[in-house]
Each structure stands twice: as structure tokens, then as C-alpha cells.
Protein backbone atom coordinates (compact mmCIF):
# COMPACT_ATOMS: atom_id res chain seq x y z
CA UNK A 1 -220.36 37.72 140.05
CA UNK A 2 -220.48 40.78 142.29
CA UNK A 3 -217.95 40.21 145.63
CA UNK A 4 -218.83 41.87 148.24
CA UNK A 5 -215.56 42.94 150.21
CA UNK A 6 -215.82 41.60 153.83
CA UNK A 7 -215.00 44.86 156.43
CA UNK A 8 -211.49 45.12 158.54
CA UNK A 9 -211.80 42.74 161.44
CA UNK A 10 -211.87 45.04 165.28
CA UNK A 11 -207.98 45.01 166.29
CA UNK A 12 -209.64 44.52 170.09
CA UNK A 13 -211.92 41.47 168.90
CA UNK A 14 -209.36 40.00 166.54
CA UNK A 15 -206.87 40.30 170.16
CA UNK A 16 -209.44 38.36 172.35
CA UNK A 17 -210.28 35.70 169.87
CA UNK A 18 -206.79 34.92 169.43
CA UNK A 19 -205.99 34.85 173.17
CA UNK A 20 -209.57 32.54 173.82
CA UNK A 21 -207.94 30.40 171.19
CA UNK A 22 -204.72 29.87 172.69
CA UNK A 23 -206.57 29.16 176.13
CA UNK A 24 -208.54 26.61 174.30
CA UNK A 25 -206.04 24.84 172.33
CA UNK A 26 -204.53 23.79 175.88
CA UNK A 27 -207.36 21.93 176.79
CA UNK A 28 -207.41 20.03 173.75
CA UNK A 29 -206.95 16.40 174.60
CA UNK A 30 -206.25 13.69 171.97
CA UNK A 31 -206.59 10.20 173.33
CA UNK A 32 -208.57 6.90 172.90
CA UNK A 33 -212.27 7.61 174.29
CA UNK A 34 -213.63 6.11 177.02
CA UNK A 35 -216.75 5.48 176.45
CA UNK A 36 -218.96 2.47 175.64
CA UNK A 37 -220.97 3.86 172.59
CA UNK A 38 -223.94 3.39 171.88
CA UNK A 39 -225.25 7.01 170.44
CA UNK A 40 -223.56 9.23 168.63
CA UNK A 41 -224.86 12.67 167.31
CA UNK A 42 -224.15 14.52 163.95
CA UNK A 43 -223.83 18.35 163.61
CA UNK A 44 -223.46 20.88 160.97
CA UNK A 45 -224.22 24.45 160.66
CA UNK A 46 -225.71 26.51 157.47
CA UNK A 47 -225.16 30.30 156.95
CA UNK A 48 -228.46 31.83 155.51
CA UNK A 49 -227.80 35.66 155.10
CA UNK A 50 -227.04 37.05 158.44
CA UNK A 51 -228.50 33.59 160.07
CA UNK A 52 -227.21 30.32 161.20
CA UNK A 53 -229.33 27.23 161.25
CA UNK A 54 -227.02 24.49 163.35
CA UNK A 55 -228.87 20.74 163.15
CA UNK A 56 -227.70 17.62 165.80
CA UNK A 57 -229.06 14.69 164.40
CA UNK A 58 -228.76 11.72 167.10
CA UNK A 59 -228.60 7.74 166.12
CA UNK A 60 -228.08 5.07 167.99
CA UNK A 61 -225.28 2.26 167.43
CA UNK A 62 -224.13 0.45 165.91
CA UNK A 63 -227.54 0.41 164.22
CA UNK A 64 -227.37 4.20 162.88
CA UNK A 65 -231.52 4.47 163.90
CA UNK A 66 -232.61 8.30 164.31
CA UNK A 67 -233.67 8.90 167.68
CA UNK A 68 -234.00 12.30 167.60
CA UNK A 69 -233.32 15.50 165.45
CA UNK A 70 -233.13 19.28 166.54
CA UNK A 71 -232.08 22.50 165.64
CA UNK A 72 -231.49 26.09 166.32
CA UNK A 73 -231.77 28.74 163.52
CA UNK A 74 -230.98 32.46 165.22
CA UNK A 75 -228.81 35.68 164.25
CA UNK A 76 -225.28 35.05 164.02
CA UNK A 77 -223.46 36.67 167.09
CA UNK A 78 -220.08 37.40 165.56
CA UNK A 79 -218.69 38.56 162.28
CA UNK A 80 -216.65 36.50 160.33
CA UNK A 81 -213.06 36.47 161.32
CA UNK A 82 -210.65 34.16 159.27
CA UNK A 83 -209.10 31.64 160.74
CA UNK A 84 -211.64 31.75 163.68
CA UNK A 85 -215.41 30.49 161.83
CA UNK A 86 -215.63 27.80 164.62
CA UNK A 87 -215.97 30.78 167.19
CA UNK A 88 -218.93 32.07 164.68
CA UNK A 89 -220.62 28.56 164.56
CA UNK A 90 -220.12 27.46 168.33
CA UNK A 91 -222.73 29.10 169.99
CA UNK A 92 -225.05 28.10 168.07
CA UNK A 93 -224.47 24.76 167.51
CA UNK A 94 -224.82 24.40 171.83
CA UNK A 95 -227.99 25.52 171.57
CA UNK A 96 -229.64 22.93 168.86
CA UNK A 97 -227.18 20.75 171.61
CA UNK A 98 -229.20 22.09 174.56
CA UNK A 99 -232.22 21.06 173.31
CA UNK A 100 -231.32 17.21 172.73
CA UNK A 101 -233.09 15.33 175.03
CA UNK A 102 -230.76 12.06 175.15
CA UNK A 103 -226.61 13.26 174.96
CA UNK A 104 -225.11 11.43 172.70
CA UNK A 105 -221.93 9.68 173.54
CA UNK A 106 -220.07 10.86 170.83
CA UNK A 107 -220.35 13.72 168.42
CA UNK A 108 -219.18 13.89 164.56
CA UNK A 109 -219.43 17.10 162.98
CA UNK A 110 -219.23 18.75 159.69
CA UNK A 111 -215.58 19.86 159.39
CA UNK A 112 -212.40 19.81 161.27
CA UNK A 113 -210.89 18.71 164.85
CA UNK A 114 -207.28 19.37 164.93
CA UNK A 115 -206.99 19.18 160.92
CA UNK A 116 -206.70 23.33 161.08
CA UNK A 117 -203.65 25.41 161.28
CA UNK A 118 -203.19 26.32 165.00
CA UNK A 119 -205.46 22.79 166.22
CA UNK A 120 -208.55 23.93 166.96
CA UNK A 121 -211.38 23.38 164.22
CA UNK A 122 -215.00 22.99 165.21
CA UNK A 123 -214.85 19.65 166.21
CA UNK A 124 -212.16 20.71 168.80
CA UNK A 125 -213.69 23.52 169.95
CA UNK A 126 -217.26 21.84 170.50
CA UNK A 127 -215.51 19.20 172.09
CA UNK A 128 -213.37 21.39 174.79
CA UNK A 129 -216.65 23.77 175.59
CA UNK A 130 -218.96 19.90 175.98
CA UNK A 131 -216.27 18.15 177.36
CA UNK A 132 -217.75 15.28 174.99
CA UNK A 133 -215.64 13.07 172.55
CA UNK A 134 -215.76 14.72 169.24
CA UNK A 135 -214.11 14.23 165.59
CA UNK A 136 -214.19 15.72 162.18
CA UNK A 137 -215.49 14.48 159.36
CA UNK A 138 -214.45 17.05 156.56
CA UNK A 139 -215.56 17.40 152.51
CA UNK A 140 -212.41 19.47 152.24
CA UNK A 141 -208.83 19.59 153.02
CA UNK A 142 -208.28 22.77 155.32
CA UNK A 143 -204.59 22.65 155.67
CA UNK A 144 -201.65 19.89 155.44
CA UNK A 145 -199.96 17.21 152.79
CA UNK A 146 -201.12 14.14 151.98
CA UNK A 147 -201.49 11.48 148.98
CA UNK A 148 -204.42 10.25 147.33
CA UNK A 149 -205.40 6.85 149.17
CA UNK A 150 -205.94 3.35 146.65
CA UNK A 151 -209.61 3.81 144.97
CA UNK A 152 -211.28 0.92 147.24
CA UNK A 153 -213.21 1.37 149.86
CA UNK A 154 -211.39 1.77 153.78
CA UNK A 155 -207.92 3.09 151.99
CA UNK A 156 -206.19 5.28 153.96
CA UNK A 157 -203.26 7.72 153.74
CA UNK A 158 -201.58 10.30 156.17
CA UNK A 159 -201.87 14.06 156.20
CA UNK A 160 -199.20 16.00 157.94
CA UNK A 161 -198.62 19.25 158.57
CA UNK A 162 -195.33 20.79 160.51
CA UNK A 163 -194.43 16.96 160.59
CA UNK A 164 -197.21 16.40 162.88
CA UNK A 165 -200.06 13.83 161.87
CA UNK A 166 -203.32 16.16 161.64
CA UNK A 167 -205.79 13.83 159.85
CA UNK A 168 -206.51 10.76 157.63
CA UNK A 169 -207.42 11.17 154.15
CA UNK A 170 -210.16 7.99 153.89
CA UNK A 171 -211.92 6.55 150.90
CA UNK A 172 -215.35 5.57 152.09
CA UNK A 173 -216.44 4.28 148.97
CA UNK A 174 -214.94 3.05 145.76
CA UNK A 175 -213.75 5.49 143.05
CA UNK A 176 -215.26 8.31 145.41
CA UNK A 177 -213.70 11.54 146.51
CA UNK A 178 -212.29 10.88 149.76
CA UNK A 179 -213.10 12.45 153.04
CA UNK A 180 -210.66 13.96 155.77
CA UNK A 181 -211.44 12.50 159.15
CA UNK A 182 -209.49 13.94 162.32
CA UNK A 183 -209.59 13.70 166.12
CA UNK A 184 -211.56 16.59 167.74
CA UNK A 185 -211.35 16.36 171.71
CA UNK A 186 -211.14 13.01 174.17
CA UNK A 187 -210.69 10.99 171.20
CA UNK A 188 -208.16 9.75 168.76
CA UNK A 189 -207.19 9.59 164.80
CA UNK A 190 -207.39 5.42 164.94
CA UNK A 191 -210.60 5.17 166.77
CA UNK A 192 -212.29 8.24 164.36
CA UNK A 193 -211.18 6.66 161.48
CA UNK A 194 -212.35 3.40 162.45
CA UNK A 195 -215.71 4.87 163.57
CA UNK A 196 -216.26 7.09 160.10
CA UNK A 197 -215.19 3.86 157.92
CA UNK A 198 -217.91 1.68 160.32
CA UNK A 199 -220.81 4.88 159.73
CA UNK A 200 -219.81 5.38 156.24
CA UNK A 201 -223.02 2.71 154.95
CA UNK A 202 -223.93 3.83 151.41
CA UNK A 203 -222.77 6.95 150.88
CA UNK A 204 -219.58 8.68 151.04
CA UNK A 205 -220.52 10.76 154.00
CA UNK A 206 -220.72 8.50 157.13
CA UNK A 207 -224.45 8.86 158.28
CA UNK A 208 -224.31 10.68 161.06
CA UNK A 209 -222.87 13.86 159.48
CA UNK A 210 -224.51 12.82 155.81
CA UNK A 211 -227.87 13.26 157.68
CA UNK A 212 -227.21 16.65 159.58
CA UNK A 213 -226.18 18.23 156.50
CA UNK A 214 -229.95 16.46 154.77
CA UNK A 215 -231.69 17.75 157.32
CA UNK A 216 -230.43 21.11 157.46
CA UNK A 217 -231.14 21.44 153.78
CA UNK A 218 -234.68 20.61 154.40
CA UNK A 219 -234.61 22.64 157.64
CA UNK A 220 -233.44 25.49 155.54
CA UNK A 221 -236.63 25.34 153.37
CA UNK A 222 -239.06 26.04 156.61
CA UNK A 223 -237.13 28.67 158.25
CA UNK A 224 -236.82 31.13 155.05
């Protein structure tokens, strides 16, 4: 397999991301929502070559209908940084968020809150530049210890990392790979966890982030 080498990130833009990072990590707030909910919205975000295609999919609860899907599929704006893909997925995800016509009260995206080394995944970042309740619902560890929950169904364990509690590791399904839930902005680890056990219906993925990534798939097969 051929790897292509990714170029030397700009001192200047590695300098501003870092200091927009800091600024946002401040604003983070981790707390029990307040919020009577009754939609909630999935998000994820697909790299196709030099393009991003970012899908909300928006359900009501507790009955997980679809009321509405959209999408944005444009040029990404910024190259990729490590450490800093949430700044390379933001803006687009707000606009396939723009063009919802009901806000959800709560959104659950594809990937981490403050699960990620210096607290500020995509969930946390969405949620700070929204000002919405937002958590994490990830396929993947990103950074932290933890031990394998029991093999039933709404078992739980702990991840921590610099002996602060990040995440949950949660088995939505028996015998299945667990996912990593955490809290992104205005929310908190019990409630998310308690909220991605309730969505989490047949599949591992709870629905609301199980159907952004389905329809993004599809999506992708129109906009190529």
C-alpha cells in the first residue's frame, strides 16, 4: 500500500489552532442538561478526497422517528493537523446544522466530547460553537485506561486518563464490541450514558449516530 506522507503543518497555523483551542476548552461546561427532550439530532462527517460530506439526522423521543435529514458536502477548509481534526470537521458540520429546520434539543455525534487528550473532541467543540447539549458516541478509544465491561447488555466500566474520568466504556449489546460514550458540552457522563444505553435499540450504535453514519454512506453514493 502506497502512503502518501502528509506535508509539515504551518508553524503560524499550528500557533493559532492551539491558542483557539485553549480559548475553547474554557468554555467547556460539563453538567446535567437542562432540557426537556424530546429531539435529538445525530451527526457524522465523511472525508471523500479533498471533500467532506457532514449528515444531521434528527428523531424525535423517546420514539427515535426521523423527522428530518440534511447534509452539506463542500471542500474541506483546513488541512489536517493532528490532534486538531475537530477544527477540520466543524465548519462543516454547522452548515448541514444550518439547514435543519427544527433544532434538536440534543446532539450525539460520531466521536469524542472530552474523551481526547487536551478535552476538546468534536462533540465539545460543536457543542461550545452551538451552545447546544452535545455527547460522544465513539467506535474507538482515542485516549485513556479502562477495562473491558461484563458481556451483557448496559455494562459499564470507567476510563480515566490523568486520574480524571473522561468517558464510559458501554456494552450496548451482548457479546458486542463496546462503544465509548463521553460528555461533550452542557451535559454530563451519567445522563449520556443513560441516553446512548436508552437509543442503543438493535444495534450496537445507538440510532441516532447509527443512522448519520447510514445515511452518509448512501449520501456518499450521490455526491461522487
Amino acid at each position: 500500500m502506497y502512503y502518501r506522507p502528509q506535508p509539515p503543518t504551518d508553524p503560524e497555523l499550528l500557533r493559532t489552532l492551539t491558542q483557539k483551542q485553549k480559548e475553547l476548552i474554557q468554555q467547556v461546561i460539563i453538567q446535567k442538561p437542562e432540557f426537556t427532550l424530546r429531539t435529538l439530532a445525530g451527526c457524522d462527517s465523511s472525508f471523500i478526497g479533498e471533500n467532506i460530506l457532514s449528515v444531521f439526522v434528527l428523531l424525535r423521543y423517546p420514539e427515535l422517528d426521523i423527522l428530518e435529514i440534511q447534509y452539506n458536502y463542500a471542500p474541506v477548509e483546513m488541512p489536517y493537523v493532528p490532534g486538531f481534526l475537530a477544527f477540520r470537521e466543524a465548519p462543516n458540520l454547522l452548515k448541514a446544522y444550518e439547514k435543519l429546520q427544527t433544532k434538536p434539543d440534543l446532539i450525539m455525534v460520531d466521536g469524542h466530547g472530552i474523551s481526547h487528550p487536551r478535552r476538546l473532541g468534536i462533540a465539545s467543540y460543536l457543542g461550545v460553537l452551538l451552545q447546544k447539549p452535545t455527547m460522544g458516541v465513539a467506535k474507538k478509544i482515542l485516549v485513556g485506561k479502562y477495562e473491558l465491561p461484563a458481556p451483557e447488555k448496559g455494562n459499564l466500566t470507567p476510563i480515566f486518563h490523568r486520574d480524571e474520568l473522561i468517558a464510559n466504556t458501554l456494552r450496548t449489546k451482548d457479546n458486542v464490541k463496546p462503544v465509548f460514550v463521553s460528555a461533550g458540552h452542557l451535559m454530563d457522563l451519567e445522563t449520556a450514558t443513560r441516553i446512548a444505553l436508552e437509543t442503543a435499540r438493535k444495534h450496537k450504535l445507538p440510532e441516532p449516530t447509527r443512522l448519520a453514519d447510514h445515511y452518509a454512506e448512501e449520501l456518499k453514493k450521490e455526491v461522487r
